[in-house]
Protein backbone atom coordinates (compact mmCIF):
# COMPACT_ATOMS: atom_id res chain seq x y z
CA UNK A 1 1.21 37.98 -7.67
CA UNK A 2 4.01 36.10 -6.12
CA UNK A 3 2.69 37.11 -2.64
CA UNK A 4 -0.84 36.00 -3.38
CA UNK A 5 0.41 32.60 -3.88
CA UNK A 6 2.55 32.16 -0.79
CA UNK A 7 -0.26 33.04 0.71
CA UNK A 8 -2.39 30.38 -0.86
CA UNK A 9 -0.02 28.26 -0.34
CA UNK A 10 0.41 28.66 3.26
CA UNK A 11 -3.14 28.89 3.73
CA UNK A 12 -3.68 24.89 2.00
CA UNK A 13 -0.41 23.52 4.60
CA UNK A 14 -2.07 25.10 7.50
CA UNK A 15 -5.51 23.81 6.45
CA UNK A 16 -3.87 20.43 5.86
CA UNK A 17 -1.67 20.53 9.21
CA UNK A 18 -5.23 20.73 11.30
CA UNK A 19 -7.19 18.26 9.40
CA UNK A 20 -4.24 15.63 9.51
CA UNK A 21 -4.05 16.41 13.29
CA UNK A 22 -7.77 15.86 13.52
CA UNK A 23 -8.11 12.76 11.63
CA UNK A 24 -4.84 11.11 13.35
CA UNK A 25 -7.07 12.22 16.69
CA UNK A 26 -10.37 10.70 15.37
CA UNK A 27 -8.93 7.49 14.11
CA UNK A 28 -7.02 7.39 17.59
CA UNK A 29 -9.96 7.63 19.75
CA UNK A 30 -11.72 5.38 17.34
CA UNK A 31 -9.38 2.71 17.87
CA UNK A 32 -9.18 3.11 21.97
CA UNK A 33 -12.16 3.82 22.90
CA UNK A 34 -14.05 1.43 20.01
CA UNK A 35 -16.34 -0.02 23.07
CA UNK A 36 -17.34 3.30 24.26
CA UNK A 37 -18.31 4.63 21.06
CA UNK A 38 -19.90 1.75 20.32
CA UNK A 39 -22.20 1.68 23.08
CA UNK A 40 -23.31 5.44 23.04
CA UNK A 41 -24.57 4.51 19.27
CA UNK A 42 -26.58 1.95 20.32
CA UNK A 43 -27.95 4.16 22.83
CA UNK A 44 -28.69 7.08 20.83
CA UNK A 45 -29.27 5.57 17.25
CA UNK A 46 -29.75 1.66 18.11
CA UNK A 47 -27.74 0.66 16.06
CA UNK A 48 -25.32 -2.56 16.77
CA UNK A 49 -21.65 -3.12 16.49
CA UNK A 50 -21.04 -4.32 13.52
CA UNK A 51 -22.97 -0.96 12.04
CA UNK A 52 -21.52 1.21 14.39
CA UNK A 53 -17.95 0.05 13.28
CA UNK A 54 -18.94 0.11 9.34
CA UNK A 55 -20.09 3.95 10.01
CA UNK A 56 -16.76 4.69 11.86
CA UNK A 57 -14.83 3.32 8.94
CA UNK A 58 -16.58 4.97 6.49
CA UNK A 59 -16.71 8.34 8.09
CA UNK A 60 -12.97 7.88 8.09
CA UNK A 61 -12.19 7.07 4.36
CA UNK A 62 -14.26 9.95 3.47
CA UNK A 63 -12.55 12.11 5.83
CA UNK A 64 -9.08 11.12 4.87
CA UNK A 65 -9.91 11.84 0.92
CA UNK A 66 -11.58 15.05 1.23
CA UNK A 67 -8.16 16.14 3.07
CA UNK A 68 -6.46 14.94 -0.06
CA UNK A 69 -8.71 16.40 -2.70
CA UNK A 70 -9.79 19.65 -0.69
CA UNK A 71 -6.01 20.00 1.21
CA UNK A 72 -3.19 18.34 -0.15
CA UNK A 73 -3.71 18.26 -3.80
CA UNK A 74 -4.08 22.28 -4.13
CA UNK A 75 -1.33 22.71 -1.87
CA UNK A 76 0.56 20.32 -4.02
CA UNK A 77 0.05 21.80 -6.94
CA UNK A 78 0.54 25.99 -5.54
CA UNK A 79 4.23 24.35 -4.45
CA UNK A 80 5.03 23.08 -7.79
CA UNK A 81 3.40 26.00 -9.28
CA UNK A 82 5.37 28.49 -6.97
């Protein structure tokens, strides 16, 4: 049983090692290349700045908690459990 949970456990790091990679790169590219994201919404959804920079925003909250309720917190709690 012991092996089944190092293997959960490893499995929840991993899973949170790539999404925190992936969300560092998204909010880094967000914040360099706000201009050029920016203009290819306007171009494909019409919608302004202001909107475009709300959406970003949001899209990164939401991001950021579901790697700490779907990633962090079970590996959290398998590595106190363990």
């Amino acid at each position: 049983m012991s092996c089944m949970n190092v293997d959960l456990e490893q499995f929840f790091f991993w899973c949170l090692v790539i999404n925190a990679i992936l969300y560092s790169m998204s909010a880094l590219a967000v914040w360099l290349l706000k201009d050029f994201i920016c203009s290819i919404f306007k171009g494909l959804f019409e919608m302004d700045r202001s909107e475009t920079l709300k959406a970003l925003q949001t899209y990164l909250a939401h991001y950021k908690l579901f790697i700490m309720v779907f990633n962090f917190t079970p590996w959290l709690v398998l590595l106190i459990l363990g």
